[in-house]
C-alpha atoms as a PDB file:
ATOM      1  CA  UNK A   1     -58.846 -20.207  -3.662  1.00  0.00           C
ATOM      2  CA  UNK A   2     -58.370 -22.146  -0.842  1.00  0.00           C
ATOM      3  CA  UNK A   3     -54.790 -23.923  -1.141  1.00  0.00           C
ATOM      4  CA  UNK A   4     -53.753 -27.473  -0.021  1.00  0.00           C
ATOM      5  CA  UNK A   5     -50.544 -28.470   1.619  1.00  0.00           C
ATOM      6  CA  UNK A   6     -48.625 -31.648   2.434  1.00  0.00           C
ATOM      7  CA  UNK A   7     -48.231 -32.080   6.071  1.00  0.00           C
ATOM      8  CA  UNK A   8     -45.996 -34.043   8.136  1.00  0.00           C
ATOM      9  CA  UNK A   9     -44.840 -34.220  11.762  1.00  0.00           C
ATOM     10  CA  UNK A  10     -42.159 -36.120  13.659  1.00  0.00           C
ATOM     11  CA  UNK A  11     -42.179 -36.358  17.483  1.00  0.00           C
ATOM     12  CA  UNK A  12     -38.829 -35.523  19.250  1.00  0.00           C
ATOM     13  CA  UNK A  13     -37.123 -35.098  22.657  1.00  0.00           C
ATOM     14  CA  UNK A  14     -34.706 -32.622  23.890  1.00  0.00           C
ATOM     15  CA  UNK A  15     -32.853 -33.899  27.338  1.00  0.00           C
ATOM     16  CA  UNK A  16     -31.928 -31.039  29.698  1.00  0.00           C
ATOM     17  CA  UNK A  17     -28.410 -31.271  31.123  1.00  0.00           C
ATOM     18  CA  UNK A  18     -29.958 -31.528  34.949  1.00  0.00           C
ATOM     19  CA  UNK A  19     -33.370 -31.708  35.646  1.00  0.00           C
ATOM     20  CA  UNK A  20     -34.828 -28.105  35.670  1.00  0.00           C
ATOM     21  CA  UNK A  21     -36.458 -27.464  39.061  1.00  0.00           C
ATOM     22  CA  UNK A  22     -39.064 -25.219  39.746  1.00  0.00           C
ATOM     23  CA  UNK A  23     -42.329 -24.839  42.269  1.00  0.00           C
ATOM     24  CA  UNK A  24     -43.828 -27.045  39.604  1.00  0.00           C
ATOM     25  CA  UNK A  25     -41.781 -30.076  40.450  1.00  0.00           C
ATOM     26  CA  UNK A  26     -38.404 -31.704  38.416  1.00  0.00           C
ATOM     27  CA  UNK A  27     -38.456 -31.636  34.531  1.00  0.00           C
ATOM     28  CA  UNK A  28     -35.904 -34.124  32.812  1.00  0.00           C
ATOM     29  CA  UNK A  29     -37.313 -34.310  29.152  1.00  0.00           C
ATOM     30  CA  UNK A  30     -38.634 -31.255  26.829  1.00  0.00           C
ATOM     31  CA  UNK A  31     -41.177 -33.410  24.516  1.00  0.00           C
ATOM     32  CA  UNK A  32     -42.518 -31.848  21.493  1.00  0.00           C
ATOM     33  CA  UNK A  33     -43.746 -32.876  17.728  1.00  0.00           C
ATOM     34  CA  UNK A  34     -42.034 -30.751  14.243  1.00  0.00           C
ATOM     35  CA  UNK A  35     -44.624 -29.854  11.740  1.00  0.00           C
ATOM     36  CA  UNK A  36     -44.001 -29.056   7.835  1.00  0.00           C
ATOM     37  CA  UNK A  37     -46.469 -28.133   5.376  1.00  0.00           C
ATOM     38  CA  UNK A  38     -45.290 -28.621   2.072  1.00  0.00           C
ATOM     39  CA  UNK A  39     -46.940 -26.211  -1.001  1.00  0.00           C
ATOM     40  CA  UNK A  40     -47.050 -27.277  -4.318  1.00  0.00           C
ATOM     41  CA  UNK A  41     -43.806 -25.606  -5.658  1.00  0.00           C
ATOM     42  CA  UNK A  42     -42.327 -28.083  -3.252  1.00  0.00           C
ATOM     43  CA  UNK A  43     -41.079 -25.070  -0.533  1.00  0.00           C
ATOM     44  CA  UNK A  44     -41.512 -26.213   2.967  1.00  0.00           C
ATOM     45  CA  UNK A  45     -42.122 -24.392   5.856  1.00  0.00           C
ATOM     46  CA  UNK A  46     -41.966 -25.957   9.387  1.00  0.00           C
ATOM     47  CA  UNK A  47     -43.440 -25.071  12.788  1.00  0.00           C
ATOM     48  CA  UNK A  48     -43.531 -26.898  16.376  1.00  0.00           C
ATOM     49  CA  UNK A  49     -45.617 -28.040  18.618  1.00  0.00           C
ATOM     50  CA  UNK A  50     -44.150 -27.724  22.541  1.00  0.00           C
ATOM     51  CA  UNK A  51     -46.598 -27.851  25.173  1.00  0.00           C
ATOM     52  CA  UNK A  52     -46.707 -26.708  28.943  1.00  0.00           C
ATOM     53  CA  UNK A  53     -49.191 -28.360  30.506  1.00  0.00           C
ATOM     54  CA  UNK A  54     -49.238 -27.427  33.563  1.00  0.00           C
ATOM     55  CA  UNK A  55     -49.675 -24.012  32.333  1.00  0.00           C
ATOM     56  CA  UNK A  56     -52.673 -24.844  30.656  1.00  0.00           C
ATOM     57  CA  UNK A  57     -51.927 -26.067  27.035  1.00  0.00           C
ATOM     58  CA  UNK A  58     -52.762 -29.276  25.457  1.00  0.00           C
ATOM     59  CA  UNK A  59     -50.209 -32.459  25.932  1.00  0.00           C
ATOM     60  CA  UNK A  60     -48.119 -33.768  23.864  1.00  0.00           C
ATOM     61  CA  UNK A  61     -50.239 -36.710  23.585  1.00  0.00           C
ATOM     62  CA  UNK A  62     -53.111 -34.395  22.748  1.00  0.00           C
ATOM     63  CA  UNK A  63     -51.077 -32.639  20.127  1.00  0.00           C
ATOM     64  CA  UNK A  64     -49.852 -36.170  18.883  1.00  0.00           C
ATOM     65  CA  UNK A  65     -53.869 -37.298  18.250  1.00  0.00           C
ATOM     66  CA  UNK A  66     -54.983 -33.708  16.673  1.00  0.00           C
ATOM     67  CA  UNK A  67     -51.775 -34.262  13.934  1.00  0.00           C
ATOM     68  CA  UNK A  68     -52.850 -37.675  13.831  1.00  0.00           C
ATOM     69  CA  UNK A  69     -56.625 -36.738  12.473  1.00  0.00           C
ATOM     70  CA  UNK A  70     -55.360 -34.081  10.482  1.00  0.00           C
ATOM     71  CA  UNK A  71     -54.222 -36.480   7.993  1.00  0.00           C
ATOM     72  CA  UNK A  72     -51.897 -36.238   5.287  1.00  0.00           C
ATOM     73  CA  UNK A  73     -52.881 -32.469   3.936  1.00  0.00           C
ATOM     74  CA  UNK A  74     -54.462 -28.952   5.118  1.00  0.00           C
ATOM     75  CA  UNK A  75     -56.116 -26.277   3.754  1.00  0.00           C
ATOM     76  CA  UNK A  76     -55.629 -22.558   5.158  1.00  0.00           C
ATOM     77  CA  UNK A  77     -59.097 -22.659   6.333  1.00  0.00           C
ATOM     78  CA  UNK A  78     -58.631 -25.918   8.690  1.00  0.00           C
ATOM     79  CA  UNK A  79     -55.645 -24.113   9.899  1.00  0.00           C
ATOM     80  CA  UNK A  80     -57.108 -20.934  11.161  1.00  0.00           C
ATOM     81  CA  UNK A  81     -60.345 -23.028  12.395  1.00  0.00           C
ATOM     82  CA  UNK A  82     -57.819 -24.843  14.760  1.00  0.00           C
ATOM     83  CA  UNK A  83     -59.556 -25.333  18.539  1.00  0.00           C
ATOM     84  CA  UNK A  84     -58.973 -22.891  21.201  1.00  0.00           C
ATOM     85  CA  UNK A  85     -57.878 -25.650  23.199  1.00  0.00           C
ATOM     86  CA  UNK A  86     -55.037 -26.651  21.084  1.00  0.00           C
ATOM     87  CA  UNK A  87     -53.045 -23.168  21.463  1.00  0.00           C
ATOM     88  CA  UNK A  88     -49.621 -25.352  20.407  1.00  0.00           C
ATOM     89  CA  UNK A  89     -51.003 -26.676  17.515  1.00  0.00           C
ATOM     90  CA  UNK A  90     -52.882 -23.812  16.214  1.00  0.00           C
ATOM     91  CA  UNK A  91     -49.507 -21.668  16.949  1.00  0.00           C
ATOM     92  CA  UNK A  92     -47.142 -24.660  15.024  1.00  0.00           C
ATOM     93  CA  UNK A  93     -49.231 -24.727  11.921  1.00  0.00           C
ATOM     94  CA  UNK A  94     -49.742 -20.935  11.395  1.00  0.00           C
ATOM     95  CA  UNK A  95     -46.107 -20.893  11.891  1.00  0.00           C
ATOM     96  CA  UNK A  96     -45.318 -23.522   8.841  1.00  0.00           C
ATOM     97  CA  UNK A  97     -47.841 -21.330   7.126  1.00  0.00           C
ATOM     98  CA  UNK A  98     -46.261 -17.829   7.693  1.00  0.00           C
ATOM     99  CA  UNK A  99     -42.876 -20.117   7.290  1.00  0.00           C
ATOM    100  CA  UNK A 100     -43.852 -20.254   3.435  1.00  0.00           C
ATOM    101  CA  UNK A 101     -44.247 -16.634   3.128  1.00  0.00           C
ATOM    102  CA  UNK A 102     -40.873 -15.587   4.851  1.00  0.00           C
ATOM    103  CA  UNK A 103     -37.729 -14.955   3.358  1.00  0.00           C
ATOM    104  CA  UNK A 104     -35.385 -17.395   4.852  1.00  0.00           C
ATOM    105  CA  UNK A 105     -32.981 -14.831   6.308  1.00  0.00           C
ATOM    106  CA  UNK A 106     -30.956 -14.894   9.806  1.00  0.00           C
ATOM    107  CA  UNK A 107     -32.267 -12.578  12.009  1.00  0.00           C
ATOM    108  CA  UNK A 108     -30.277  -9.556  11.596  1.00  0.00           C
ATOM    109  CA  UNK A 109     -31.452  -8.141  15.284  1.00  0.00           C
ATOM    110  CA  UNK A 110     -28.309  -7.866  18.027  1.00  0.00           C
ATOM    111  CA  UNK A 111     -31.299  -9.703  20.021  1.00  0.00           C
ATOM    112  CA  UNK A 112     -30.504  -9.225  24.351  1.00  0.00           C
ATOM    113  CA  UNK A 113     -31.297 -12.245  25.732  1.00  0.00           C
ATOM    114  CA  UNK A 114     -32.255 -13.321  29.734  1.00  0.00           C
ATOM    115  CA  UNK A 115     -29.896 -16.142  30.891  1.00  0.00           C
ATOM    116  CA  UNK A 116     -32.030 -18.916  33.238  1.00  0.00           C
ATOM    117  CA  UNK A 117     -29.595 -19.848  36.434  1.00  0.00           C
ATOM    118  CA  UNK A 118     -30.310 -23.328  38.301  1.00  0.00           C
ATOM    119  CA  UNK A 119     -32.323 -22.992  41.337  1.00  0.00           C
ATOM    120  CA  UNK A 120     -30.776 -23.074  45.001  1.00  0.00           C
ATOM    121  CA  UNK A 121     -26.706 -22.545  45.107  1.00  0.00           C
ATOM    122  CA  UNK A 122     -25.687 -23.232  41.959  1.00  0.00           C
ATOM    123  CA  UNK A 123     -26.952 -20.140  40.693  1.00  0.00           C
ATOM    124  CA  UNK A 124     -23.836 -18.575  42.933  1.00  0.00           C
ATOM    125  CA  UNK A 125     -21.154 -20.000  40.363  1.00  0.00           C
ATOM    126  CA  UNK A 126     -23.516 -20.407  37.086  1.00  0.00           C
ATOM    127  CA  UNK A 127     -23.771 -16.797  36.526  1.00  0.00           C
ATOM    128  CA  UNK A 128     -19.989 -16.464  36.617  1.00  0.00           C
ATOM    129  CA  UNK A 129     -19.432 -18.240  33.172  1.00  0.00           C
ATOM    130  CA  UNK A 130     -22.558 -16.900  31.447  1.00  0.00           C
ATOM    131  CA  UNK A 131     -21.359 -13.330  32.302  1.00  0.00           C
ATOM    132  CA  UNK A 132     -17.814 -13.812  30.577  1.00  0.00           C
ATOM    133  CA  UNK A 133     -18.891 -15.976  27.649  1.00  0.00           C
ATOM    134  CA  UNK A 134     -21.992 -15.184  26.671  1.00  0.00           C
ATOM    135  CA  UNK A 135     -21.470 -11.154  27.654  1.00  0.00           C
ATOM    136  CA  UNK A 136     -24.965 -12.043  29.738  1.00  0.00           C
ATOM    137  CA  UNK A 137     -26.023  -9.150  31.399  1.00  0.00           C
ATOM    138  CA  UNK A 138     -29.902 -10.427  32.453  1.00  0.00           C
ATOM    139  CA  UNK A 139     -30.431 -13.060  34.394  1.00  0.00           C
ATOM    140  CA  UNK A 140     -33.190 -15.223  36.132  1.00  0.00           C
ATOM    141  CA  UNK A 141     -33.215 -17.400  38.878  1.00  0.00           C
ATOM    142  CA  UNK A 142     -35.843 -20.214  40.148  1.00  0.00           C
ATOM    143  CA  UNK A 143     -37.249 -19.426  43.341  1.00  0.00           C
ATOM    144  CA  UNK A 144     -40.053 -21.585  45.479  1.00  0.00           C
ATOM    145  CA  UNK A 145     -37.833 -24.689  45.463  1.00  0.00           C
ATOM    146  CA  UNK A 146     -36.406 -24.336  48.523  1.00  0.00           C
ATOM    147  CA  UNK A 147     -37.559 -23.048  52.112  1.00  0.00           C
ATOM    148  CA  UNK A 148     -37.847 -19.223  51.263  1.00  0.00           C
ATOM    149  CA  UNK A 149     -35.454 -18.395  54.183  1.00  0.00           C
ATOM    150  CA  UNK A 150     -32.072 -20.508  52.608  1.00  0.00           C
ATOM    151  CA  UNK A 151     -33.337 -18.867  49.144  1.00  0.00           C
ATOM    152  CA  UNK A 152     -32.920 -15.327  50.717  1.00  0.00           C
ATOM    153  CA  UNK A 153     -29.493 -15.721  52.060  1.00  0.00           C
ATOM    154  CA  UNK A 154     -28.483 -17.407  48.717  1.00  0.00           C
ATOM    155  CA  UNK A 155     -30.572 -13.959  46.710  1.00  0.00           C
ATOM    156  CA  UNK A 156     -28.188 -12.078  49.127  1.00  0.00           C
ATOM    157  CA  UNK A 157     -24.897 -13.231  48.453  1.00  0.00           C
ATOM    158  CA  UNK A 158     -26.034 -13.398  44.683  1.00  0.00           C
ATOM    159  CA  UNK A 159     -26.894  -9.503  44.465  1.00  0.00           C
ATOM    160  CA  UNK A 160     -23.549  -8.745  46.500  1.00  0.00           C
ATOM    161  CA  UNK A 161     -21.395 -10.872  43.415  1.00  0.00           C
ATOM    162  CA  UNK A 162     -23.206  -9.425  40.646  1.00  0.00           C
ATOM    163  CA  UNK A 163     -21.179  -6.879  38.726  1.00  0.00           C
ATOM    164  CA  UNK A 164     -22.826  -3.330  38.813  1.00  0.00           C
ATOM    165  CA  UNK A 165     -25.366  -3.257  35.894  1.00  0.00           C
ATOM    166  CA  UNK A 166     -26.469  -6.484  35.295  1.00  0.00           C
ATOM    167  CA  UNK A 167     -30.021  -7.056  36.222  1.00  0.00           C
ATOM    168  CA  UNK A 168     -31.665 -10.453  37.777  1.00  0.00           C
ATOM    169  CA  UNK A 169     -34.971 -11.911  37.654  1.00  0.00           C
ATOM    170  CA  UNK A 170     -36.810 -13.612  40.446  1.00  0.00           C
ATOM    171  CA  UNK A 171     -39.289 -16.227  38.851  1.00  0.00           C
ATOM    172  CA  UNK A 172     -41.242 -17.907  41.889  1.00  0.00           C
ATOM    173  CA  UNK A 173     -43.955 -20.226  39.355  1.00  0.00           C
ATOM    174  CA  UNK A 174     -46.610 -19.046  41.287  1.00  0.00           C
ATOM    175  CA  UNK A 175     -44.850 -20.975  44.104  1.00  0.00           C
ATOM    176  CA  UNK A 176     -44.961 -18.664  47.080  1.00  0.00           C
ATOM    177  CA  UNK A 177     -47.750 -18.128  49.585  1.00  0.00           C
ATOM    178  CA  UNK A 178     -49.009 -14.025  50.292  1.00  0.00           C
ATOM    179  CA  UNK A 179     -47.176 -14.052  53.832  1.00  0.00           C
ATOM    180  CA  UNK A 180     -44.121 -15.379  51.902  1.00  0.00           C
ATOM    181  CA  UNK A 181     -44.155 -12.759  48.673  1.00  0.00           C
ATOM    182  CA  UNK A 182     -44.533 -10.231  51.211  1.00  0.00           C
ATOM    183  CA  UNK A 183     -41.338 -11.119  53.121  1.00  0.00           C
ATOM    184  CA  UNK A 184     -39.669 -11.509  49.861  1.00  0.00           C
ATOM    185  CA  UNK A 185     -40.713  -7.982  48.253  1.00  0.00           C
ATOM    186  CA  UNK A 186     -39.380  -6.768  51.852  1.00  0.00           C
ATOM    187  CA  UNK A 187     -36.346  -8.277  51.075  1.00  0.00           C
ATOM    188  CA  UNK A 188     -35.739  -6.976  47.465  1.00  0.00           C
ATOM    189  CA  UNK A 189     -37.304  -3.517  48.164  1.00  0.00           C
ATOM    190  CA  UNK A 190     -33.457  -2.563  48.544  1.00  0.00           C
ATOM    191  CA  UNK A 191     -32.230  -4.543  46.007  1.00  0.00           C
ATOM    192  CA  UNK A 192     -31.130  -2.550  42.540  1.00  0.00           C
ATOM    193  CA  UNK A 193     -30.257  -5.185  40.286  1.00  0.00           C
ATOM    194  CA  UNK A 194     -33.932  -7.044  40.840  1.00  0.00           C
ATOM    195  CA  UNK A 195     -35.738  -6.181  37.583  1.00  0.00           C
ATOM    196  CA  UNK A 196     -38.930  -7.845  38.393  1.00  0.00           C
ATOM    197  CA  UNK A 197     -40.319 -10.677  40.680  1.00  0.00           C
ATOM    198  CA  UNK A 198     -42.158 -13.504  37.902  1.00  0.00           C
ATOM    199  CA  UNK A 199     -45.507 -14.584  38.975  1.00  0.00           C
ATOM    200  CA  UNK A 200     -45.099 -14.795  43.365  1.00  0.00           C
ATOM    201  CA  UNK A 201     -48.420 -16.219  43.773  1.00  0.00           C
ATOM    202  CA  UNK A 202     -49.959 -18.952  41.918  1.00  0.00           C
ATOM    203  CA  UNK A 203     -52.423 -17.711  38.859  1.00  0.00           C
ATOM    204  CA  UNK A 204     -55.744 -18.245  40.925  1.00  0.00           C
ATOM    205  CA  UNK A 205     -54.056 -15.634  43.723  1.00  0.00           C
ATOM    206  CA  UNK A 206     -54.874 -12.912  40.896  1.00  0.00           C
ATOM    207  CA  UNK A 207     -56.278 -10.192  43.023  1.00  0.00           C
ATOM    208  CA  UNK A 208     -53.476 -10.824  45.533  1.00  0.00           C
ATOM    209  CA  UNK A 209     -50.998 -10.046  43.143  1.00  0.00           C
ATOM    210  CA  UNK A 210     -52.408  -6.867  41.777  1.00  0.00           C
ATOM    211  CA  UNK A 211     -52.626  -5.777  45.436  1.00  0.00           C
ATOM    212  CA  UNK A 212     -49.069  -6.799  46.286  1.00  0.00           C
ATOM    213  CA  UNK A 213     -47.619  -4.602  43.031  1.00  0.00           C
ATOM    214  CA  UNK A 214     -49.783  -1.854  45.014  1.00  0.00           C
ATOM    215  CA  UNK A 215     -47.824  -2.048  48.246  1.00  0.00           C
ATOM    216  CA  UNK A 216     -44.142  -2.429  46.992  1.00  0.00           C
ATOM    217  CA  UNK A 217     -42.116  -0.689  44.793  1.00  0.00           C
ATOM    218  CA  UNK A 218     -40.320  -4.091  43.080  1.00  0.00           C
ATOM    219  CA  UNK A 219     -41.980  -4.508  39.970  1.00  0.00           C
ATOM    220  CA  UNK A 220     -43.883  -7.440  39.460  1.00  0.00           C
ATOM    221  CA  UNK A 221     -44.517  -9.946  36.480  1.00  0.00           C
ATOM    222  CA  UNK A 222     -47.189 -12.422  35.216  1.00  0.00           C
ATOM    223  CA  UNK A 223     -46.820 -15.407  33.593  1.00  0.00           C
ATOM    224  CA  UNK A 224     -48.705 -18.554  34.756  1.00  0.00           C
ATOM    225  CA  UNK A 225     -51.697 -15.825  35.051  1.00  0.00           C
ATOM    226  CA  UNK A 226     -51.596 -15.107  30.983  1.00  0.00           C
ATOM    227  CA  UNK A 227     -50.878 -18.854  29.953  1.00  0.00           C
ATOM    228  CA  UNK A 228     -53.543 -18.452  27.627  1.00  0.00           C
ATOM    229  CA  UNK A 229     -54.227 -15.580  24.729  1.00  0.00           C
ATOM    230  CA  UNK A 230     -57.446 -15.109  26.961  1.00  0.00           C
ATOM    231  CA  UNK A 231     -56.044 -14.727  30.136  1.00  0.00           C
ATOM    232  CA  UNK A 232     -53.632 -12.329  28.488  1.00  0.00           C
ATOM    233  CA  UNK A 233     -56.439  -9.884  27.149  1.00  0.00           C
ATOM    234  CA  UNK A 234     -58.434 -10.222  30.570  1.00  0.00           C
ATOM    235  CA  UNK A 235     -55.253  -9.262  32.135  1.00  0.00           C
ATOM    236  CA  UNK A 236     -55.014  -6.045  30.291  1.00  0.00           C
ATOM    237  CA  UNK A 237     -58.337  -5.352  30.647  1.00  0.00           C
ATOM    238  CA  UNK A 238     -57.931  -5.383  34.440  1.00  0.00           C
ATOM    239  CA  UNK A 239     -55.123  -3.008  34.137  1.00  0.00           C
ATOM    240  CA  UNK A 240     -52.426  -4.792  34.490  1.00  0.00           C
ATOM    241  CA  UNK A 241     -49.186  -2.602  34.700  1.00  0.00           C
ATOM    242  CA  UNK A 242     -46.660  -4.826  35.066  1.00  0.00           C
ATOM    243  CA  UNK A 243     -44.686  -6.716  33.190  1.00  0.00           C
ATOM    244  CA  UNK A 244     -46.425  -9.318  30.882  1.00  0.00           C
ATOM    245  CA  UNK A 245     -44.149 -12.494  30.538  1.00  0.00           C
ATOM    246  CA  UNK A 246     -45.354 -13.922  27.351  1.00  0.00           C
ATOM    247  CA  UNK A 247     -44.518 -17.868  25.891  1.00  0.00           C
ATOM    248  CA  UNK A 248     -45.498 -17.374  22.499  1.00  0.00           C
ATOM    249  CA  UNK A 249     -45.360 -20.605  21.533  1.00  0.00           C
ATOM    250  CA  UNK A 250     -48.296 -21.692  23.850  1.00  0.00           C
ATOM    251  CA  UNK A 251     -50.399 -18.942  23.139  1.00  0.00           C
ATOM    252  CA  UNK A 252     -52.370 -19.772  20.138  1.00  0.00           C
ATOM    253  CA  UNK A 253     -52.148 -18.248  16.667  1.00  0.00           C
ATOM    254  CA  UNK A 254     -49.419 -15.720  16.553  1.00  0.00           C
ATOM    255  CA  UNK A 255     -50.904 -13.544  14.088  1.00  0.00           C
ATOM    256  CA  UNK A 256     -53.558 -12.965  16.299  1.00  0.00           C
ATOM    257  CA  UNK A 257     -50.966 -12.234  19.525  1.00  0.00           C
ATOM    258  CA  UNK A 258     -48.974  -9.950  17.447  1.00  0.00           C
ATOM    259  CA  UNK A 259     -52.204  -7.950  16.273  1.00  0.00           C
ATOM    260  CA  UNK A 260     -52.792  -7.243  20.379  1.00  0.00           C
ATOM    261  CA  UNK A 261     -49.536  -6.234  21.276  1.00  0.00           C
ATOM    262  CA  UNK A 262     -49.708  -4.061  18.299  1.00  0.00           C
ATOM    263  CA  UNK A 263     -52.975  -2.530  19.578  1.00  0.00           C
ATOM    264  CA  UNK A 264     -51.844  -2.642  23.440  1.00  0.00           C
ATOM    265  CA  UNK A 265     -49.041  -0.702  25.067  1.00  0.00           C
ATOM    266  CA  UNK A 266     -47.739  -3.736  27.002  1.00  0.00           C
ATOM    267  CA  UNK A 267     -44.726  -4.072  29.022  1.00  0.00           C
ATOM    268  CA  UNK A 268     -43.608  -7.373  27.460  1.00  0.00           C
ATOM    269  CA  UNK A 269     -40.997 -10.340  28.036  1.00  0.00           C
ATOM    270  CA  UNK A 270     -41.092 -12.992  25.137  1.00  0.00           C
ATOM    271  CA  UNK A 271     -39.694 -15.871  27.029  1.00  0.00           C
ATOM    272  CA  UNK A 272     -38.981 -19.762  25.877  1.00  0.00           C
ATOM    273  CA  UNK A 273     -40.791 -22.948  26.176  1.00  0.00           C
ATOM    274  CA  UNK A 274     -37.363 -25.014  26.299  1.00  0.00           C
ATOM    275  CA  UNK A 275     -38.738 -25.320  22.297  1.00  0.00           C
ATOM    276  CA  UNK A 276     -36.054 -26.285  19.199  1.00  0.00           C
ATOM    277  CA  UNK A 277     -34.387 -24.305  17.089  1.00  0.00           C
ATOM    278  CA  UNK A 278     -37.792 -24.443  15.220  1.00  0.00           C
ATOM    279  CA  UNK A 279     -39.988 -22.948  17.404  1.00  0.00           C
ATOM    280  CA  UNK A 280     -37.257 -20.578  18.143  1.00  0.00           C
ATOM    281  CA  UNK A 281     -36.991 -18.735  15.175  1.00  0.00           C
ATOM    282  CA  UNK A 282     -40.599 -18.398  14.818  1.00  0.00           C
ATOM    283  CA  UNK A 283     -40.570 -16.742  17.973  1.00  0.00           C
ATOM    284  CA  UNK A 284     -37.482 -14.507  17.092  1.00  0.00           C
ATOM    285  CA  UNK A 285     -38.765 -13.139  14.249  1.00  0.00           C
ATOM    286  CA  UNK A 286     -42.162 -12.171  15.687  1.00  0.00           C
ATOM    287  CA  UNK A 287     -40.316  -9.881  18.745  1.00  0.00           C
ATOM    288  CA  UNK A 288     -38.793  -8.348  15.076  1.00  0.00           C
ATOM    289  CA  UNK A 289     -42.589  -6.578  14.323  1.00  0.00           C
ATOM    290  CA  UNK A 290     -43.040  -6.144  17.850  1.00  0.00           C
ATOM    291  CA  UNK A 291     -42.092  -3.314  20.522  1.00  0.00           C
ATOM    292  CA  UNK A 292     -40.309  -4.967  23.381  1.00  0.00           C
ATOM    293  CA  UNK A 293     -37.169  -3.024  25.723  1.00  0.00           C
ATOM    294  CA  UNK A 294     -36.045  -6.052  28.200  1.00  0.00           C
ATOM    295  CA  UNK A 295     -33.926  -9.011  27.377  1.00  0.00           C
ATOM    296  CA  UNK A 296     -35.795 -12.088  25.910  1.00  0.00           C
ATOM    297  CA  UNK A 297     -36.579 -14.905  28.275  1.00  0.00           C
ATOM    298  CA  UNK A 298     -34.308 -17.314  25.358  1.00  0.00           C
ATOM    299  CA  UNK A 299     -30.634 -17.422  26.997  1.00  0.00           C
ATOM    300  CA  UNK A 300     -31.460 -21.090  27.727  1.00  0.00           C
ATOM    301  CA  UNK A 301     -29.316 -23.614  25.050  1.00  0.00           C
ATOM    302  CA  UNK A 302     -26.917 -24.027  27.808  1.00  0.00           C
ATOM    303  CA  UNK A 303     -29.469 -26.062  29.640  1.00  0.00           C
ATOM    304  CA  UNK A 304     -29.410 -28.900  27.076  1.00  0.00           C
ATOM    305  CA  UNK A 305     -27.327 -31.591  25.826  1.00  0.00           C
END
């Protein structure tokens, strides 16, 4: 038997305190669309759409149209049948769906979350107040925005004030050249509290990347490069042995994520999309069936309003 639900959406946006700068340019606005599929006892399970795309995933106007055509109810069939090219839609509806069959507990996990720091010289005082009040002990900080030269002497200082133990991310957005990851990995070949470099080169610079984790011993990370559940399975396939830096929310169907992972022993990072509360949880309670040892890319609600 093939159910029916009752769907709805509602667009919304979610205003960043400061713009968010990365390689990718300044973003001011997180845009997304809320999704509910209503069964016939009346429960309601919710799910949301928040594209990236300029890592590949539909637009919000894109998402807007498909919800648009989908009219006023769903079956479980025209949910799984969802496009490929709709990976935040496909992911927001299975999510209402799985929604349903949840129980509608708080996750009970002491979850360790990765804090983002502004890019450039803020990052030298932001750090200082999630450390003490949020007991952060992971962070990450944008790199690419600025000549590579002021962004070392700013990595500097910010390794020498970091209490012993806490660990730091470098996330470049695919915004360095090879010449410049090189000079940065010769840089943080000393450094202890780097964890990982985040995607140096930009996702077509692939086979430049795989050679660079070859030649230094800081462990590298891809994201851009697995924007897609595709790209993520070619990935492994290569032999990736890094660190895969995974956005659930714009990968496509989750069940289908969570049976790879399952199958695959993947270094993983489950990181945000800037999504709601909404998309949130859903992501939150898939790391729950999931191995995963690092702090989750999520320690960013202190970037909004």
């Amino acid at each position: 038997m093939n159910c029916e639900f009752k769907f709805q959406f509602k667009l919304y946006q979610k205003y960043f305190k400061q713009p968010l700068r990365t390689s990718h340019g300044e973003w001011r606005v997180r845009e997304g669309i809320i999704i509910s599929l209503t069964n016939s006892a009346g429960q309601i399970g919710r799910g949301e759409i928040a594209p990236l795309p300029w890592f590949g995933s539909e637009t919000v106007a894109q998402a807007e149209e498909f919800c648009r055509q989908l009219g006023e109810t769903v079956t479980k069939q025209e949910i799984m049948t969802i496009d490929d090219s709709l990976p935040c839609c496909q992911f927001a509806v299975e999510s209402a769906l799985l929604a349903l069959d949840r129980d509608c507990t708080e996750n009970s996990l002491n979850l360790n979350f990765c804090y983002l720091l502004p890019a450039g010289e803020q990052a030298l005082n932001t750090w200082q107040d999630l450390f003490h009040n949020q007991n952060a002990a992971t962070f990450k900080w944008k790199i690419g925005v600025l000549p590579l030269a002021a962004e070392i002497n700013i990595l500097k200082q910010l390794v020498a004030d970091l209490p012993p133990g806490v660990k730091l991310r470098l996330d470049a957005n695919g915004g360095l050249n090879i010449n410049q990851a090189r000079k940065l990995l010769s840089t943080t070949e000393s450094f202890k509290a780097i964890e990982f470099i985040e995607q140096p080169l930009a996702p077509e610079s692939l086979d430049d990347i795989f050679q660079l984790s070859q030649e230094y011993e800081t462990l590298l990370a891809l994201d851009e490069s697995i924007a897609s559940f595709e790209q993520l399975r070619q990935a492994q396939q290569r032999g990736w042995r890094g660190v895969y830096v995974i956005k659930t929310a714009i990968m496509g169907y989750s069940s289908r994520l969570t049976r790879f992972c399952q199958s695959n022993d993947l270094d993983v990072v489950f990181s945000s999309v800037f999504e709601t509360e909404v998309g949130r949880e859903t992501v939150l309670n898939l790391t729950e069936q999931l191995s995963h040892s690092r702090a989750l890319g999520f320690g960013v609600k202190h970037l909004f309003e």
